[in-house]
Protein backbone atom coordinates (compact mmCIF):
# COMPACT_ATOMS: atom_id res chain seq x y z
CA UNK A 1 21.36 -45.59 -21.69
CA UNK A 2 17.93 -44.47 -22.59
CA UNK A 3 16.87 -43.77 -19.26
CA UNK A 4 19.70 -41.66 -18.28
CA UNK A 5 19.28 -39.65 -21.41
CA UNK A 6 15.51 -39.52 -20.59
CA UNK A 7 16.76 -38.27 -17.14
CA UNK A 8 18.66 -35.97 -17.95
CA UNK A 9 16.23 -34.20 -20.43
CA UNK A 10 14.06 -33.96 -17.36
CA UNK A 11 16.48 -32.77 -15.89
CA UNK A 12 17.23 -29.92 -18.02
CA UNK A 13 13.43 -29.44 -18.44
CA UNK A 14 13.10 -29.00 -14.95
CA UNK A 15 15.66 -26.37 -14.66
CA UNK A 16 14.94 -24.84 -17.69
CA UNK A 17 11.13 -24.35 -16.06
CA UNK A 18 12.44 -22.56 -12.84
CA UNK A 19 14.52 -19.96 -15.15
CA UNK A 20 11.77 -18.97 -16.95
CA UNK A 21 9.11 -18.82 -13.66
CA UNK A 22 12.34 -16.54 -12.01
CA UNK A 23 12.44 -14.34 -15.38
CA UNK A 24 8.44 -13.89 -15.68
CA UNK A 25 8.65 -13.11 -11.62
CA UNK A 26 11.16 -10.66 -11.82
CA UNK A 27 9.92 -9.65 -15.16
CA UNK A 28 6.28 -8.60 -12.93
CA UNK A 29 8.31 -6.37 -10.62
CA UNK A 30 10.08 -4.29 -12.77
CA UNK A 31 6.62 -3.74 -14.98
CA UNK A 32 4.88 -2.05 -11.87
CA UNK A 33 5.70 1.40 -12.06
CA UNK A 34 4.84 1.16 -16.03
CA UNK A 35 1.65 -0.60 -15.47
CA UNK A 36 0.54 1.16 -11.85
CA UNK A 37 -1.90 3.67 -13.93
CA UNK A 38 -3.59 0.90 -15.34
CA UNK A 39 -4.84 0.12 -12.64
CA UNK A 40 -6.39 3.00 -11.07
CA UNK A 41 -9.02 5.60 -12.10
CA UNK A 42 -7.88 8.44 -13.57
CA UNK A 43 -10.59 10.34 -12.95
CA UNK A 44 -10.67 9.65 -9.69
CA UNK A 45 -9.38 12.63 -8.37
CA UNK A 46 -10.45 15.24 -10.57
CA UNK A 47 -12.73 17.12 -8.10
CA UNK A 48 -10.84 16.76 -5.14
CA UNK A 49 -10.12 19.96 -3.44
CA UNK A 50 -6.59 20.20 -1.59
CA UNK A 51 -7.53 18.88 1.83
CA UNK A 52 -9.34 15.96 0.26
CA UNK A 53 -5.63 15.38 -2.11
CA UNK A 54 -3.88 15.33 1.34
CA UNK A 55 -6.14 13.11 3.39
CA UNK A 56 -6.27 10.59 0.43
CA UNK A 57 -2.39 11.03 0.30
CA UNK A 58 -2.13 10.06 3.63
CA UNK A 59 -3.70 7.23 3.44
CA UNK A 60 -2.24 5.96 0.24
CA UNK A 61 1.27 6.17 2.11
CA UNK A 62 0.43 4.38 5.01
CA UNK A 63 -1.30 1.67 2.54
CA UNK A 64 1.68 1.43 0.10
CA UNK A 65 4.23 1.38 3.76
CA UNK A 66 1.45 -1.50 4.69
CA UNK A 67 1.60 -3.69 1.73
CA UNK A 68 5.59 -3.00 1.06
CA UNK A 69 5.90 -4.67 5.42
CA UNK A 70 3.84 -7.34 4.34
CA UNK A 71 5.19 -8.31 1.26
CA UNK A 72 8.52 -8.01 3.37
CA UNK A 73 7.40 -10.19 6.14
CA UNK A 74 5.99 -12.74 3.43
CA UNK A 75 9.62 -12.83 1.54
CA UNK A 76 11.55 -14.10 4.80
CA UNK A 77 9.37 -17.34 4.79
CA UNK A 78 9.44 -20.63 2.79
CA UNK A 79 8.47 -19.44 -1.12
CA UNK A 80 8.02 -16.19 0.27
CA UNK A 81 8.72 -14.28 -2.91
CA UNK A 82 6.23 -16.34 -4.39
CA UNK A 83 3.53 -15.91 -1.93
CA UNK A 84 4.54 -12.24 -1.72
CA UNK A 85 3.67 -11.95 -5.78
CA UNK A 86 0.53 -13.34 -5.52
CA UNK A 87 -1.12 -12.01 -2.46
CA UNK A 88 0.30 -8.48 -2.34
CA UNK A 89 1.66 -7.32 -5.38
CA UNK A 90 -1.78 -6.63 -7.44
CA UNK A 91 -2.82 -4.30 -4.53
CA UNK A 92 0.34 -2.54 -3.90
CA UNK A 93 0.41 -2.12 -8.06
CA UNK A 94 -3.07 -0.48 -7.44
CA UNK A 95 -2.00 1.57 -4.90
CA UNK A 96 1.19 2.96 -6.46
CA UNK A 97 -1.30 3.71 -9.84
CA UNK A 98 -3.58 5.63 -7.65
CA UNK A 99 -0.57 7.09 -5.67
CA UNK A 100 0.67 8.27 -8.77
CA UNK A 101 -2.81 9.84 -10.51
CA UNK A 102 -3.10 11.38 -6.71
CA UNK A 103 0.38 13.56 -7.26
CA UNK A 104 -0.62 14.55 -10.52
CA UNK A 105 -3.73 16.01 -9.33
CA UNK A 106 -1.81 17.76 -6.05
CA UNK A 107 0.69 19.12 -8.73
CA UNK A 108 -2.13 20.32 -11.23
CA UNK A 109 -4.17 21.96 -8.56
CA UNK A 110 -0.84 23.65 -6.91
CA UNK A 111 -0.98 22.29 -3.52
CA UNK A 112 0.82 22.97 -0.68
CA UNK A 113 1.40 20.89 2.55
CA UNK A 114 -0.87 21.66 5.30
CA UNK A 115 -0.75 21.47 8.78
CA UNK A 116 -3.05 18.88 10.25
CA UNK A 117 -5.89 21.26 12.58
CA UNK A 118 -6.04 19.97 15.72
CA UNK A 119 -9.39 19.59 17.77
CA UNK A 120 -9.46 22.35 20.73
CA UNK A 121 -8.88 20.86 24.12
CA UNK A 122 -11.83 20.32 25.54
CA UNK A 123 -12.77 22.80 28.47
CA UNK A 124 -12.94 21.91 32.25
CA UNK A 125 -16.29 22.25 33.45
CA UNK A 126 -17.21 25.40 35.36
CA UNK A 127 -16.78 25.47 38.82
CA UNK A 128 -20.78 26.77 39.25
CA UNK A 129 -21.92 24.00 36.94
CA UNK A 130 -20.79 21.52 39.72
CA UNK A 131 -23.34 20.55 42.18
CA UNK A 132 -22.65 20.85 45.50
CA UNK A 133 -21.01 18.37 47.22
CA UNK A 134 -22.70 16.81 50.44
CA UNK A 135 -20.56 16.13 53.40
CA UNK A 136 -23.06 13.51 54.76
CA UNK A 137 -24.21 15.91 57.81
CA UNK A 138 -27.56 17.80 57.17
């Protein structure tokens, strides 16, 4: 009788274990858009012009759509939420923080969306700069 009560504490241990790992997991996801500043510089971006605020913005997106596939791709495996947590979620906190000191600096310096300048086409060559062509008789 003393085993299966000692079983059954383990048991309950056990299980009582895995709630508290889910509630401390979850718990870390719901933090991040509270904590995100924490993480980041806020001065960071104070002397960024407006073409600076939207190349960095760009490349915060495509980081934050990076790490948000990843952590994705990591959730369909095995433990995947757990191995999603720990390899991904500090940098995509640090991204969202800097993300989020980013907008505040586009809002605080007014900016406005601009169109990305393409590079002129580069010119065909001259028809005089071309050497003449030989035709093999001389």
């Amino acid at each position: 009788m003393a085993a299966s009560f000692s079983s059954s504490l383990r048991g309950f241990g056990a299980l009582l274990m895995l709630l508290v790992a889910g509630a401390a997991l979850s718990g870390c996801a719901g933090m991040s858009e509270t904590i995100a500043p924490a993480f980041a510089d806020p001065a960071r971006y104070e002397l960024y012009d407006c073409k600076q605020l939207q190349t960095e913005r760009k490349a915060l997106a495509k980081r934050t759509a990076d790490l948000q596939r990843l952590m994705e791709k990591a959730e369909t495996g095995a433990g995947g939420a757990v191995v999603s947590e720990l390899a991904y979620r500090n940098d995509y906190i640090a991204v969202r923080g800097q993300s989020q000191l980013l907008e505040e600096a586009w809002r605080r310096n007014k900016c406005r969306e601009m169109p990305e300048a393409t590079p002129p086409a580069a010119e065909p060559p001259s028809p005089a700069g071309k050497p003449a062509s030989t035709s093999g008789k001389r």
